[in-house]
C-alpha atoms as a PDB file:
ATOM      1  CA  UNK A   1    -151.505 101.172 -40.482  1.00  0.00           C
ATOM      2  CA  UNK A   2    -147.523 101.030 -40.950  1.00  0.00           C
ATOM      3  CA  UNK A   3    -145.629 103.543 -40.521  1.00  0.00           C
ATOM      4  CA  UNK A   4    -144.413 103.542 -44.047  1.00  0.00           C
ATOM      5  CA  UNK A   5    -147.890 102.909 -44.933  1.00  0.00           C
ATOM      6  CA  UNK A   6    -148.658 106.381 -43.317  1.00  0.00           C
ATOM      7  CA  UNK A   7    -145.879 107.821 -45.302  1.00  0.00           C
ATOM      8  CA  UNK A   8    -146.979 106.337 -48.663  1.00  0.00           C
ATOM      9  CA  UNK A   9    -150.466 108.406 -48.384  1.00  0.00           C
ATOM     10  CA  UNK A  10    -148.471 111.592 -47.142  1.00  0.00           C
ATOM     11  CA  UNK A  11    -146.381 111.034 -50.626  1.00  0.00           C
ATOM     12  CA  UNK A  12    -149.313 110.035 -52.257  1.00  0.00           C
ATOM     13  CA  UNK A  13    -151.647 113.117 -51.197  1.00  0.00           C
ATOM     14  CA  UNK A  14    -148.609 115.557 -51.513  1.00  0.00           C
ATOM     15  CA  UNK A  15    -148.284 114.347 -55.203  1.00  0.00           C
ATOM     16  CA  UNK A  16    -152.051 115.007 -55.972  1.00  0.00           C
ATOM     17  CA  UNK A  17    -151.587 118.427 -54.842  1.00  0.00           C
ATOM     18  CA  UNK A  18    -148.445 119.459 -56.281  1.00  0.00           C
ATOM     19  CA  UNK A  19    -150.148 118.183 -59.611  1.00  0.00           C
ATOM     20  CA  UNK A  20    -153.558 120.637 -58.960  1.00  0.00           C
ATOM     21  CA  UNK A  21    -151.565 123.799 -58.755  1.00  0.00           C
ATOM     22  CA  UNK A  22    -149.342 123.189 -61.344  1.00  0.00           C
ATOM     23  CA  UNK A  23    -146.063 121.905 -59.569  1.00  0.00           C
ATOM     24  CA  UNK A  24    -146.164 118.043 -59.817  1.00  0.00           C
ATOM     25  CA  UNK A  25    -143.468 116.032 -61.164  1.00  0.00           C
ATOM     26  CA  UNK A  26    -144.775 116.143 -64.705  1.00  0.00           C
ATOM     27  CA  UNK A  27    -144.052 120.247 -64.858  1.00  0.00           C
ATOM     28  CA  UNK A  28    -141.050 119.632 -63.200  1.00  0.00           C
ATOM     29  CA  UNK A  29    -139.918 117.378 -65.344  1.00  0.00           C
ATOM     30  CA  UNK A  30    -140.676 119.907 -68.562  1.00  0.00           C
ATOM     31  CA  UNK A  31    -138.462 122.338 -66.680  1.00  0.00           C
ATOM     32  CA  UNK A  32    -135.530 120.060 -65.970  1.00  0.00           C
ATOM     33  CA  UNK A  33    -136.146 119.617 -62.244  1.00  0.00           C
ATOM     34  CA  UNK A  34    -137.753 117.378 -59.803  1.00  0.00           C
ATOM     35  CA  UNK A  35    -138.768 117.191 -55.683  1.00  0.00           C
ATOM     36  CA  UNK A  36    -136.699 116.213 -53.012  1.00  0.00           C
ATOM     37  CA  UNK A  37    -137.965 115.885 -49.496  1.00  0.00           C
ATOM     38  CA  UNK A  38    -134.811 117.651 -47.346  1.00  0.00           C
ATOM     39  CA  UNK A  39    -136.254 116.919 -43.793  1.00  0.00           C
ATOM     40  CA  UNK A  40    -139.273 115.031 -42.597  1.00  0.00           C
ATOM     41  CA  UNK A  41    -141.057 114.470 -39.056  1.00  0.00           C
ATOM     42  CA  UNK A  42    -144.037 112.886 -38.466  1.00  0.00           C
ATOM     43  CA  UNK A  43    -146.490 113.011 -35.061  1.00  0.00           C
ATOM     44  CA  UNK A  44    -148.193 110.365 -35.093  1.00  0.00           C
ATOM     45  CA  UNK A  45    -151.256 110.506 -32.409  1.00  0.00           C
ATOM     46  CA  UNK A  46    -153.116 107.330 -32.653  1.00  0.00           C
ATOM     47  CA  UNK A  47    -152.525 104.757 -35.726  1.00  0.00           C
ATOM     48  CA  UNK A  48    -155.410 104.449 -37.970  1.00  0.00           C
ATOM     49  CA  UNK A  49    -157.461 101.015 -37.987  1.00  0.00           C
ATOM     50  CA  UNK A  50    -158.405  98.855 -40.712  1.00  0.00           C
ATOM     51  CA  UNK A  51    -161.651 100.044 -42.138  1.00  0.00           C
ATOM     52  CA  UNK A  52    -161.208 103.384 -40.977  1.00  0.00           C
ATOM     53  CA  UNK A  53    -162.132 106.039 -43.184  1.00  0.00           C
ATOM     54  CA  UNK A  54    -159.749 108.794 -42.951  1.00  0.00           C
ATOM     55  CA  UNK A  55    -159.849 112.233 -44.208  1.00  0.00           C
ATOM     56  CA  UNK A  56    -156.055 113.790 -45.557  1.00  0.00           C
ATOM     57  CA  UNK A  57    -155.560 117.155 -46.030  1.00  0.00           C
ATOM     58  CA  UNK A  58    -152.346 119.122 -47.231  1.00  0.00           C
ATOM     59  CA  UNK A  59    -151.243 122.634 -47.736  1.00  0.00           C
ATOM     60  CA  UNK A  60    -147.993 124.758 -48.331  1.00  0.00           C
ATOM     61  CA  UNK A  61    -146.844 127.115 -46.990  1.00  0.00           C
ATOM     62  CA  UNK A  62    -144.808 130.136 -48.852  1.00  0.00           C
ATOM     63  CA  UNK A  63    -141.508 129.188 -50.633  1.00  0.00           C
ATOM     64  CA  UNK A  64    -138.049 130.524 -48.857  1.00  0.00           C
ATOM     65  CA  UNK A  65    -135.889 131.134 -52.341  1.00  0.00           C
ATOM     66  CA  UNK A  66    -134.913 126.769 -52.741  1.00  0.00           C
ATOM     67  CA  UNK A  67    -136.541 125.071 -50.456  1.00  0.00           C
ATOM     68  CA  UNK A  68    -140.675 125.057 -49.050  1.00  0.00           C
ATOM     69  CA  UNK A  69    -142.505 123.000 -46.253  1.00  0.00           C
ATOM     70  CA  UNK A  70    -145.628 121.413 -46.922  1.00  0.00           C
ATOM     71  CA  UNK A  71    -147.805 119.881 -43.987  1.00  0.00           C
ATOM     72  CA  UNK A  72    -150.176 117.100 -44.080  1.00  0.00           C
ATOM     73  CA  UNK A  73    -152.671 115.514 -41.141  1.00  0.00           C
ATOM     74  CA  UNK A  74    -154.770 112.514 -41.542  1.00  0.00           C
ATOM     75  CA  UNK A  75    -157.816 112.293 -39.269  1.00  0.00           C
ATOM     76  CA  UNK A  76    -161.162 110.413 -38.449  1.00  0.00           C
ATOM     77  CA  UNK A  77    -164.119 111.962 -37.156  1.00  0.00           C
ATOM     78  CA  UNK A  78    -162.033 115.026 -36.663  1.00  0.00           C
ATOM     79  CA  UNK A  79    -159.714 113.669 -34.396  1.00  0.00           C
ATOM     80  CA  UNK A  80    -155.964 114.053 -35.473  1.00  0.00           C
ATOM     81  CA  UNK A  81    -154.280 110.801 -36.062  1.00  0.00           C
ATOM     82  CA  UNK A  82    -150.990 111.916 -37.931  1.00  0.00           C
ATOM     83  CA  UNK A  83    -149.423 115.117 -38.645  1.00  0.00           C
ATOM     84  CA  UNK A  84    -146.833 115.437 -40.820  1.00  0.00           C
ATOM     85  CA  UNK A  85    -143.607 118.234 -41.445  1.00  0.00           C
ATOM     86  CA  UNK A  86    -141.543 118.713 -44.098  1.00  0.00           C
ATOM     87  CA  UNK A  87    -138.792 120.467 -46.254  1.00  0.00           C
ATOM     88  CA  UNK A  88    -138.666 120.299 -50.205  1.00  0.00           C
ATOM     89  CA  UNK A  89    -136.575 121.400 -52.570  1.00  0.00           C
ATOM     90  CA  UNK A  90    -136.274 121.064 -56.341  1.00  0.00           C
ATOM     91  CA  UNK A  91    -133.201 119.565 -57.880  1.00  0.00           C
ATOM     92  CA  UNK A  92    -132.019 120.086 -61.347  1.00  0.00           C
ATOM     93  CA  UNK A  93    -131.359 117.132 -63.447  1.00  0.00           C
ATOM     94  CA  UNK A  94    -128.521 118.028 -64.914  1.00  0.00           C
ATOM     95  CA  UNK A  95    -126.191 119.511 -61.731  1.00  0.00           C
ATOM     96  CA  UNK A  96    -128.229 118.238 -59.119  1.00  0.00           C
ATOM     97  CA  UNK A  97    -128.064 121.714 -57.969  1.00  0.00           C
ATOM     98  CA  UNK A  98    -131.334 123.504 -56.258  1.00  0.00           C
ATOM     99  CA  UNK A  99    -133.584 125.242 -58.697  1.00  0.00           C
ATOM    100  CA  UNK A 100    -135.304 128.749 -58.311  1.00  0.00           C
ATOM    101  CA  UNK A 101    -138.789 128.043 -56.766  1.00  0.00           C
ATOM    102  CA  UNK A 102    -140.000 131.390 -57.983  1.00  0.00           C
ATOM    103  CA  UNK A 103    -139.711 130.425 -61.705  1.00  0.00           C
ATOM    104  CA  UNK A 104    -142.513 128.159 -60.561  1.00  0.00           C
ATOM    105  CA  UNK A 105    -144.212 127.894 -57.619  1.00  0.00           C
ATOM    106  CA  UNK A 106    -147.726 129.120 -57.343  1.00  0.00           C
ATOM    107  CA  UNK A 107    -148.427 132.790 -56.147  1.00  0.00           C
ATOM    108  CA  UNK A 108    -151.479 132.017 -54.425  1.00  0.00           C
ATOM    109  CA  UNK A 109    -151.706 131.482 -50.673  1.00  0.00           C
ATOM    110  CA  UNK A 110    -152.214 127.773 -50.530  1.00  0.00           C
ATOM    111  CA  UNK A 111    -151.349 127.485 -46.513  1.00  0.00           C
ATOM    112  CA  UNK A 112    -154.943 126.682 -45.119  1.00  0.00           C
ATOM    113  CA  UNK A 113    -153.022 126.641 -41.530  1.00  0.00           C
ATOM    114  CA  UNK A 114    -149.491 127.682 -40.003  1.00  0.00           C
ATOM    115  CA  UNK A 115    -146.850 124.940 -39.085  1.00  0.00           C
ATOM    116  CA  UNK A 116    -146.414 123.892 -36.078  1.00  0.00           C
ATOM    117  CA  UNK A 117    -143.443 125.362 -33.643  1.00  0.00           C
ATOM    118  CA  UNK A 118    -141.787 122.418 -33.056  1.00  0.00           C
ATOM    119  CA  UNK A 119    -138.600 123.660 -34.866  1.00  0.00           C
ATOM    120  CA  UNK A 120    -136.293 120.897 -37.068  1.00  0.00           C
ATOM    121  CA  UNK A 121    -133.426 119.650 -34.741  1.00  0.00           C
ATOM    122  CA  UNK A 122    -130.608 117.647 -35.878  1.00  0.00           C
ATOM    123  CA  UNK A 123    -129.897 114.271 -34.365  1.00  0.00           C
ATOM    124  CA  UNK A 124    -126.799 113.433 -32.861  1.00  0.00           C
ATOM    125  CA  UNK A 125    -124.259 110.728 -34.020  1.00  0.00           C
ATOM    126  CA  UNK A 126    -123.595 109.284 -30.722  1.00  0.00           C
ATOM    127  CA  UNK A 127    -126.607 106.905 -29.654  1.00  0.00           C
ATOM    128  CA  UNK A 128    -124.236 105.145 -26.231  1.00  0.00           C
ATOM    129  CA  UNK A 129    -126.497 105.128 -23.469  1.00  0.00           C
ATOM    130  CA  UNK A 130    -129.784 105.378 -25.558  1.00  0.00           C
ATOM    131  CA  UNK A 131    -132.235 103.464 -24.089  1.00  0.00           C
ATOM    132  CA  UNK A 132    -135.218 101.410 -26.555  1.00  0.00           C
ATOM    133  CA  UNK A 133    -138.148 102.904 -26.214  1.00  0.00           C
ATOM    134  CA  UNK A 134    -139.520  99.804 -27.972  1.00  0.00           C
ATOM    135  CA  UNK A 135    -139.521  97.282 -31.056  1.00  0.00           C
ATOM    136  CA  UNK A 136    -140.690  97.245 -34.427  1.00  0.00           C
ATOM    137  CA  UNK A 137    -140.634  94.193 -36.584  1.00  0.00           C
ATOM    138  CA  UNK A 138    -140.123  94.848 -40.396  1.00  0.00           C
ATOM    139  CA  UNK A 139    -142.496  92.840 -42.171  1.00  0.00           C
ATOM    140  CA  UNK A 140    -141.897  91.021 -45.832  1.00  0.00           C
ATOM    141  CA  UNK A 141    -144.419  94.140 -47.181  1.00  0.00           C
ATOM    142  CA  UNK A 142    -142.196  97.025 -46.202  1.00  0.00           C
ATOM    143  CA  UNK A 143    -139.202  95.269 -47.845  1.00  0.00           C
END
């Protein structure tokens, strides 16, 4: 599985949920807003396999006042294969401005574990002296 093919199902399963409690793009829509992801990472442990049958789960955790995390994993057999990290925020349509998560998000605790402690860094501009760590051909698919 692809990396962007991992991604896809994170997007995919994050939708599904936002739409079960009531936040999906559909009610954001009605209220004039819709989701940005602000920061991503992604641990990937061991890439899944054609055939395999893999098990995603994904929670949130408590809003800040315009921005939330969500996590996801994906596993098989109960082994971890992916875990994923990220910041979202709602835009308004018309400014493009961040909207007021409490005017929508749920109450309820949905967080069914804590994030990680790997904080967010920010990556530097100046890559001189990086060394490859290895290559990745982009296929016709991920185009």
């Amino acid at each position: 599985m692809s990396i962007p093919a991992i991604l896809d199902m994170f997007q995919d399963t994050a939708g599904l949920h936002a739409d079960s409690v009531g936040m999906g793009a559909f009610e954001l829509e009605e209220r004039g807003l819709f989701w940005i992801v602000s920061k991503i990472r992604l641990r990937i442990s061991r890439r899944p396999q054609v055939e395999d049958l893999l098990e995603a789960v994904t929670w949130i955790q408590p809003a800040e006042k315009v921005s939330c995390e969500r996590d996801w994993a994906i596993s098989k057999d109960g082994e971890q294969l992916a875990y994923v990290r990220s910041i979202w925020a709602a835009l308004r349509r018309d400014n493009f401005r961040p909207g007021r998560l409490a005017d929508f998000y749920p109450d309820a605790d949905f967080s069914i574990a804590p994030p990680d402690d790997i904080p967010f860094t920010r990556m530097g501009k100046n890559f001189d002296g990086a060394e490859p760590i290895g290559e990745y051909r982009i296929r016709s698919v991920e185009i």
